[in-house]
Protein backbone atom coordinates (compact mmCIF):
# COMPACT_ATOMS: atom_id res chain seq x y z
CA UNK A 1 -24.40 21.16 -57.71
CA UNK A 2 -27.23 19.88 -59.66
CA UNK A 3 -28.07 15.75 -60.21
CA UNK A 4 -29.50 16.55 -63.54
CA UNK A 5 -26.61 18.54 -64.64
CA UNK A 6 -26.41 17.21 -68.78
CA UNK A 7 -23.76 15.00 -69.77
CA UNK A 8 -20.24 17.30 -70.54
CA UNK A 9 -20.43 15.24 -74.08
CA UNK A 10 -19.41 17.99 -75.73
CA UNK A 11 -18.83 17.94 -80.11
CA UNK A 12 -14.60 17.89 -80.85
CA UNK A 13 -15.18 19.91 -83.75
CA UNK A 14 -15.86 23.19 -84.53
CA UNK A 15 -18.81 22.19 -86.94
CA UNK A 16 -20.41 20.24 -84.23
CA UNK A 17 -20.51 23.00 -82.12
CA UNK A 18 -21.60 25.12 -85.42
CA UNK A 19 -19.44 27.34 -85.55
CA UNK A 20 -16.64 28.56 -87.56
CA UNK A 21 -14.53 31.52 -88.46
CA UNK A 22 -15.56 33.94 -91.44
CA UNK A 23 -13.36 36.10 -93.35
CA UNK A 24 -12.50 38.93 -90.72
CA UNK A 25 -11.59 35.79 -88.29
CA UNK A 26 -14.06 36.08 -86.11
CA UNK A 27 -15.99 33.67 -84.38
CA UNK A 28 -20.17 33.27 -85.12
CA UNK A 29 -22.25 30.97 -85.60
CA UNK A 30 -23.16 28.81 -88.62
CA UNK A 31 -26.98 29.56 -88.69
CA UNK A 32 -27.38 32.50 -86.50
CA UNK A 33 -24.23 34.86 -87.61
CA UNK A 34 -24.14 35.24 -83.51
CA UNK A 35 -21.28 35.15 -81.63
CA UNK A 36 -20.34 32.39 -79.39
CA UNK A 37 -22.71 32.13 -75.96
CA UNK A 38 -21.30 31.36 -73.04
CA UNK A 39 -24.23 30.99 -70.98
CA UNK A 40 -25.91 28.39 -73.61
CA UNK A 41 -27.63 26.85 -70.19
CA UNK A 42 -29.11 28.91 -67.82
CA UNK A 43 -28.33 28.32 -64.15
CA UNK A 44 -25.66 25.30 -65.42
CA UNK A 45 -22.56 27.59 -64.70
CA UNK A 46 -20.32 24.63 -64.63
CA UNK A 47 -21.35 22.78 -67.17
CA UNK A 48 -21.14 26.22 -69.62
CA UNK A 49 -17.95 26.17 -68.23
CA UNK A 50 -17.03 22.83 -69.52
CA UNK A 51 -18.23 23.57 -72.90
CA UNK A 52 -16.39 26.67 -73.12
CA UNK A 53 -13.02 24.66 -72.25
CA UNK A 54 -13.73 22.20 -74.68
CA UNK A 55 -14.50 24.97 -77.11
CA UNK A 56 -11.12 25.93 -76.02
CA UNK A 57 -8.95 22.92 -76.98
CA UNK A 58 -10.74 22.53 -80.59
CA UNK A 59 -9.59 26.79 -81.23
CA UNK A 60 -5.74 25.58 -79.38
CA UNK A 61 -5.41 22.86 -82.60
CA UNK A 62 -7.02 25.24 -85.08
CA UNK A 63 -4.71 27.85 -84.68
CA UNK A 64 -1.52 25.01 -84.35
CA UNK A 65 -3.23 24.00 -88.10
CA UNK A 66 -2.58 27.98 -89.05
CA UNK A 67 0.63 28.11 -88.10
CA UNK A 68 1.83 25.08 -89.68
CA UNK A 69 -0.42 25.91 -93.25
CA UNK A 70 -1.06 29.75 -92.78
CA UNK A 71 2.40 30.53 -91.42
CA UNK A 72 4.30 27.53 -92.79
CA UNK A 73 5.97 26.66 -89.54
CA UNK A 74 7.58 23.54 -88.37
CA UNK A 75 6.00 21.64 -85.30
CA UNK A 76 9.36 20.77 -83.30
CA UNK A 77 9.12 18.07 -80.76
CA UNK A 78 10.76 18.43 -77.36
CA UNK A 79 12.84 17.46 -75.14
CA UNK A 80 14.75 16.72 -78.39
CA UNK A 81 16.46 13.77 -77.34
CA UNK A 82 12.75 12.07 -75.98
CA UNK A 83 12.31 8.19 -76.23
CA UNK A 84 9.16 6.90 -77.69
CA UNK A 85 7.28 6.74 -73.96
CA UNK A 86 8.58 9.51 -72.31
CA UNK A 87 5.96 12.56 -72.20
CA UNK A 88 7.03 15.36 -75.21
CA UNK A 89 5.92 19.13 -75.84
CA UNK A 90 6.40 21.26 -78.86
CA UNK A 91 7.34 24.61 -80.05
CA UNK A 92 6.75 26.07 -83.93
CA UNK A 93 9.74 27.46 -86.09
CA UNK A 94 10.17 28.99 -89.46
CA UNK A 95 12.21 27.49 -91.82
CA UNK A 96 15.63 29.62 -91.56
CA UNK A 97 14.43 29.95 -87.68
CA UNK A 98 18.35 28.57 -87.07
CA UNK A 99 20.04 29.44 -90.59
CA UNK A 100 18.52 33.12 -90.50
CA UNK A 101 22.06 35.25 -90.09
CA UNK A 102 20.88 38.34 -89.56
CA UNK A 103 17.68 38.48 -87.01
CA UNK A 104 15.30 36.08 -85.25
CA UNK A 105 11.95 36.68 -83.19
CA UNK A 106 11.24 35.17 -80.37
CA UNK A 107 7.38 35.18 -79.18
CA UNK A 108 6.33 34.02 -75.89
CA UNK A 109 2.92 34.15 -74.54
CA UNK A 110 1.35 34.05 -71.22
CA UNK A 111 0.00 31.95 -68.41
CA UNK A 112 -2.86 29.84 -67.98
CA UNK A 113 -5.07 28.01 -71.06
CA UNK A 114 -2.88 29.36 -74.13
CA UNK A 115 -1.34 27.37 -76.44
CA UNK A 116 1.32 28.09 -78.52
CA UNK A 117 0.99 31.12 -81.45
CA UNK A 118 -2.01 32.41 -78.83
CA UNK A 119 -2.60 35.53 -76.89
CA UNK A 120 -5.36 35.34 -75.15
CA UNK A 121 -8.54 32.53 -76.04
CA UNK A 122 -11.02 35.50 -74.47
CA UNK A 123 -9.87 37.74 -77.44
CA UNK A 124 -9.99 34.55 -80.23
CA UNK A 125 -13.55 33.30 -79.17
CA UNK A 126 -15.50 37.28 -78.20
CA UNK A 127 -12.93 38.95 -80.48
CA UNK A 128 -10.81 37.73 -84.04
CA UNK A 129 -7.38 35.79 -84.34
CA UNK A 130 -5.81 38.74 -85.43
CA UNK A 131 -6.40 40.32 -81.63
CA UNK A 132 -6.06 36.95 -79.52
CA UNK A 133 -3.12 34.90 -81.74
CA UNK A 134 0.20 35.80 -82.47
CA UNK A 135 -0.33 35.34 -85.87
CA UNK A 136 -0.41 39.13 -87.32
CA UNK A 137 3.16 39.08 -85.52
CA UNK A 138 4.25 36.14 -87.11
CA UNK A 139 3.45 37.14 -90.57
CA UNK A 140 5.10 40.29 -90.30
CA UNK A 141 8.26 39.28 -88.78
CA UNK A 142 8.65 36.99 -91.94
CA UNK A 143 7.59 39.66 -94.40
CA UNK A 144 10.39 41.92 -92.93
CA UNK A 145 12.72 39.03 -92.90
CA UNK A 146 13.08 37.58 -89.51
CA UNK A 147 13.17 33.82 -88.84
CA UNK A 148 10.79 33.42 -86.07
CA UNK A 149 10.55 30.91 -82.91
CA UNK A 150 7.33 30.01 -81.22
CA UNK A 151 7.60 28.93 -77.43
CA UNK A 152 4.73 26.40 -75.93
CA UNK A 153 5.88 27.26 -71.92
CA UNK A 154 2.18 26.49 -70.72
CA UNK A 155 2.56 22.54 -72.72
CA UNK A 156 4.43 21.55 -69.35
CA UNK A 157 2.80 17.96 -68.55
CA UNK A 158 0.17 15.51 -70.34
CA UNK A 159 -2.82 13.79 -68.24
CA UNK A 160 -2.94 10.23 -68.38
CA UNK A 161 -5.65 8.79 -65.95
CA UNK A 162 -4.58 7.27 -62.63
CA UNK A 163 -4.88 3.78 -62.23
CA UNK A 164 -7.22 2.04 -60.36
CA UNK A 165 -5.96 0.56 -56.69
CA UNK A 166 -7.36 -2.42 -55.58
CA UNK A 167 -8.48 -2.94 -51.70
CA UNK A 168 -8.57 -6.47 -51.30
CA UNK A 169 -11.49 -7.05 -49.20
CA UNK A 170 -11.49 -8.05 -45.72
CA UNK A 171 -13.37 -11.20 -46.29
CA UNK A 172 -10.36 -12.10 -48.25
CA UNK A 173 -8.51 -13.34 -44.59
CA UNK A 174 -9.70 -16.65 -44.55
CA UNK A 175 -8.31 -16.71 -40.43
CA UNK A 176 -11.12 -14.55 -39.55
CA UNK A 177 -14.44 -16.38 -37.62
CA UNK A 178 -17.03 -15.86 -40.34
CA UNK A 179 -18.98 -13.84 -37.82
CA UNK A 180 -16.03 -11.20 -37.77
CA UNK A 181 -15.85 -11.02 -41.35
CA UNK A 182 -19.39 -10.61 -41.81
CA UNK A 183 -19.37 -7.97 -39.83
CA UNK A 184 -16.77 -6.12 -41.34
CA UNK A 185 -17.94 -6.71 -44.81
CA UNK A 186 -20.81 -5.01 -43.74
CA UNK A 187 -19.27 -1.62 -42.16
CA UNK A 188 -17.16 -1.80 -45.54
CA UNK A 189 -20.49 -2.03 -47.85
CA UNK A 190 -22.28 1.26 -45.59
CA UNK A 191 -19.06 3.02 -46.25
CA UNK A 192 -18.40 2.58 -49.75
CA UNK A 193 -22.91 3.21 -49.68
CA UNK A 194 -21.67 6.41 -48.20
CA UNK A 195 -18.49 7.34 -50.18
CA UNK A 196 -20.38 6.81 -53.28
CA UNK A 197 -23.17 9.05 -52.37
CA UNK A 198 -20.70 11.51 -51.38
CA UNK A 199 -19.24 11.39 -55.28
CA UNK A 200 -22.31 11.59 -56.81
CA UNK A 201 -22.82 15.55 -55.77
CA UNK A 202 -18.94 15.81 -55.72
CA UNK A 203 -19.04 14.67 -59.34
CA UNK A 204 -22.27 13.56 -60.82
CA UNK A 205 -20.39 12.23 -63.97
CA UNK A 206 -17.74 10.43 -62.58
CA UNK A 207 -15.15 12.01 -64.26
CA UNK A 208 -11.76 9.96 -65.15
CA UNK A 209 -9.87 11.28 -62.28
CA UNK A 210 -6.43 12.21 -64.04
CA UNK A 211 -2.78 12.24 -62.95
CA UNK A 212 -0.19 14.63 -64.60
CA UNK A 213 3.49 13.98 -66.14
CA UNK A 214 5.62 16.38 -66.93
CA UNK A 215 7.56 17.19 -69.86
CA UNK A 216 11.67 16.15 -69.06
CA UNK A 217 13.04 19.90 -68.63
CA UNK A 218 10.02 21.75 -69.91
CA UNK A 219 8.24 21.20 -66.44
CA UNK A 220 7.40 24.97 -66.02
CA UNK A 221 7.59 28.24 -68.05
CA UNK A 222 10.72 28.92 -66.78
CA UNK A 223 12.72 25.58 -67.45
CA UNK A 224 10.59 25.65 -71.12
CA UNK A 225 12.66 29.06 -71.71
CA UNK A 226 15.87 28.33 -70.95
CA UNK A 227 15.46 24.54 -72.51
CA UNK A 228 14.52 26.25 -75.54
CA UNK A 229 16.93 28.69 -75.45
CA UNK A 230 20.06 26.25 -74.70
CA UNK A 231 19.00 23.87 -77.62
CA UNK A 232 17.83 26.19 -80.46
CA UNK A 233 18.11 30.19 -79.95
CA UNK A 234 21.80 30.10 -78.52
CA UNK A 235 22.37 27.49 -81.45
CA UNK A 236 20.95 29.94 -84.24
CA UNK A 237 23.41 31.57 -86.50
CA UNK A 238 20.99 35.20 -86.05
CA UNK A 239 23.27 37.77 -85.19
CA UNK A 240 20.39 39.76 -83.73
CA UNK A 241 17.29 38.22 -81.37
CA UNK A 242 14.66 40.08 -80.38
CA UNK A 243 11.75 38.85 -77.82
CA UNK A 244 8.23 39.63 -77.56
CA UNK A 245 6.59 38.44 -74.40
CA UNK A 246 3.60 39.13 -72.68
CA UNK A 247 2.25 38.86 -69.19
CA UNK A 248 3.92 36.13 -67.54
CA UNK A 249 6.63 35.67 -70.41
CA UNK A 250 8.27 38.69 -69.45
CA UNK A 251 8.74 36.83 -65.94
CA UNK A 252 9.68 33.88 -68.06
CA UNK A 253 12.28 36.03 -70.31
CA UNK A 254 14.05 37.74 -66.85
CA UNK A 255 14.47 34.08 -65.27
CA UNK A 256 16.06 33.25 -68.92
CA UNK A 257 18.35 36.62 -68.24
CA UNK A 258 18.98 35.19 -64.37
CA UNK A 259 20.23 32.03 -65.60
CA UNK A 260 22.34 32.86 -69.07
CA UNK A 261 22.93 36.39 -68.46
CA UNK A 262 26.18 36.24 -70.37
CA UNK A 263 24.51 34.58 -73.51
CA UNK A 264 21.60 36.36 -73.53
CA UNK A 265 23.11 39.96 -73.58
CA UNK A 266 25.50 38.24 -76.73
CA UNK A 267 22.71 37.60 -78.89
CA UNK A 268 19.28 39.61 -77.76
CA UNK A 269 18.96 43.24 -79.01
CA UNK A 270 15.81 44.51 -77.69
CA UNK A 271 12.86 42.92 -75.64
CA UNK A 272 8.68 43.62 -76.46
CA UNK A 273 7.27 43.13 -72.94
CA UNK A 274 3.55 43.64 -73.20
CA UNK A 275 1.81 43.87 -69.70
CA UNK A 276 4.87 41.96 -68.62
CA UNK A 277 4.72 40.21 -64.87
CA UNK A 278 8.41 39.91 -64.06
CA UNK A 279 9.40 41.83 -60.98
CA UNK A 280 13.24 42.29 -60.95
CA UNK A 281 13.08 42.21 -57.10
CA UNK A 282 11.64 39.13 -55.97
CA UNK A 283 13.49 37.43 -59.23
CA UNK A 284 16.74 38.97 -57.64
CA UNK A 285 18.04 40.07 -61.11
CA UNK A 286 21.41 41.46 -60.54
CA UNK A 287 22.39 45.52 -61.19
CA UNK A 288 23.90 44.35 -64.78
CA UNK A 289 20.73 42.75 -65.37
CA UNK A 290 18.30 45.68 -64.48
CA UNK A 291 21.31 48.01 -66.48
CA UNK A 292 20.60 45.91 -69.47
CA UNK A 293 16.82 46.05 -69.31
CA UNK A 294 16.65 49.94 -68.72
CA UNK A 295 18.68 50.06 -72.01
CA UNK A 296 17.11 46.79 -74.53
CA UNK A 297 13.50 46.53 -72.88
CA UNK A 298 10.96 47.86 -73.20
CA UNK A 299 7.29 47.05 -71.40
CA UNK A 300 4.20 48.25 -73.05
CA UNK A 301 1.05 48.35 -70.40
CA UNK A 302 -2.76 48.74 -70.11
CA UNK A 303 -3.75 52.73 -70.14
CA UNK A 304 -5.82 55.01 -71.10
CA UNK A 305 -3.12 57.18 -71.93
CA UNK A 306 -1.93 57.51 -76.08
CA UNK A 307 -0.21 55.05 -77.54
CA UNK A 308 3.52 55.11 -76.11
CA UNK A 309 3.44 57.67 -73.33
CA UNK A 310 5.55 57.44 -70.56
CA UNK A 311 3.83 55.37 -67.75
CA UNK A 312 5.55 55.78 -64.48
CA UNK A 313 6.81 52.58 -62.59
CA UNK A 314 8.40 51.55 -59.25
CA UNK A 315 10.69 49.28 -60.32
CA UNK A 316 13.91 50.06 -61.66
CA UNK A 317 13.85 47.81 -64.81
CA UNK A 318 12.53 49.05 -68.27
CA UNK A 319 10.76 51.63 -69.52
CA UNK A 320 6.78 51.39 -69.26
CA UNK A 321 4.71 52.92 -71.74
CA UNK A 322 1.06 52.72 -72.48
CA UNK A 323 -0.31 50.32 -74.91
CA UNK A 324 -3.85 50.91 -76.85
CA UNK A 325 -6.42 49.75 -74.53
């Protein structure tokens, strides 16, 4: 690791890091017309890094702005009976999301960095929002009349930073011979020398070293779907639900199936898994579960094949098909 790594100071707005989205949504830059540059620093891989996560978190509130203004959704707070201190997480709903009678969509997204009403950042940042957000889907499920749901499962804990513990010293024994403690002070001083030497390659900048709280209920993807599910879908008055998850939402969605089998197969009419993750087997979904997916799912994967072709699989779930590549 380099000493004279640059300070990860990085700008907390998109004009500070001049750029900004033109009219096709894509990402360039103000001056240039370029797209964005990961390696902005040669041979400073981790510090790129860092500015390309910090990128990251300014795109995850733009788009939250889009859905709220663009897509006019609501930003619901959860768990939904939090106190002022406890840690909280969100989701995003149309207006009729719960009044809608007739048919309600569901979007969940994948692991890792997204955020709410995103696909992928990759496709946002070296693509457009219309190929790395879910808002194209959004839009169109209102035009055609849907109320529409927006799950969060990655929003599972906030960072606070960990408090600092204090050693008392050992000159603080006032029993000890003064020779003693003199002694020990020293050892202490040429081990804290070396400790601190040690952190300065470990982590140049000192970073605030952070401790993580999770969200009541919402601590994983999983508990975030069925949470979600227990105190707004199943309350909805839609008399059809349909889901579109990708990648690790489809695991997300089966789990959801696991726990409220019964409920689920009342309300959801079909499933849009896209490069889903689930594996029925080592989820140990039931016969009537897998009998319900062959029949209401339907998983849409990476090939080179045309659009919808039959894509063998070897698990005994849902149809696969091939998605555009």
């Amino acid at each position: 690791m380099k000493k004279d790594e640059p300070p990860l100071d990085f700008p907390d707005t998109l004009e500070g890091f001049e750029y900004a989205f033109n009219e096709k949504g894509q990402l360039r830059h103000i001056k240039t017309g370029e797209p964005f540059v990961f390696n902005y620093r040669e041979d400073l891989h981790r510090w790129n890094q860092k500015r390309y996560e910090a990128l990251g978190e300014i795109i995850t509130k733009y788009v939250y702005e889009l859905l709220e203004k663009d897509c006019n959704l609501k930003k619901i707070s959860i768990p939904v009976d939090a106190t002022e201190s406890e840690p909280k997480s969100f989701i995003f709903m149309s207006e009729d999301a719960l009044t809608n009678p007739q048919k309600l969509m569901v979007l969940i997204h994948g692991s890792g960095v997204v955020r709410a009403g995103q696909w992928a950042r990759r496709l946002i940042i070296n693509e457009d929002l219309d190929s790395g957000t879910q808002i194209p889907f959004i839009k169109r499920a209102m035009d055609e009349g849907y109320g529409v749901i927006v799950l969060n499962p990655n929003e599972n804990y906030i960072e606070v930073e960990k408090p600092k513990i204090h050693v008392p010293s050992s000159s603080d024994s006032s029993d000890e011979p003064a020779e003693k403690r003199e002694r020990k002070d020293k050892v202490s001083k040429e081990t804290k020398k070396r400790r601190d030497f040690y952190e300065k390659y470990r982590n140049p900048q000192r970073e605030k070293e952070m401790m993580q709280l999770y969200i009541r209920e919402n601590g994983s993807p999983e508990e975030h779907a069925v949470y979600v599910w227990d105190h707004f879908i199943a309350q909805s008055a839609a008399e059809n639900v349909f889901f579109v998850a990708h990648s690790y939402g489809g695991l997300a969605f089966v789990e959801l199936m696991i726990q409220r089998e019964a409920d689920v197969k009342s309300k959801v009419t079909a499933v849009a898994l896209t490069d889903s993750v689930h594996n029925v087997w080592h989820q140990e979904a039931g016969k009537t579960i897998r009998e319900w997916m062959r029949e209401n799912c339907c998983n849409w994967v990476s090939s080179s094949e045309p659009l919808d072709t039959s894509v063998e699989s070897m698990l005994p779930d849902c149809p696969r098909v091939s998605a555009v590549l």
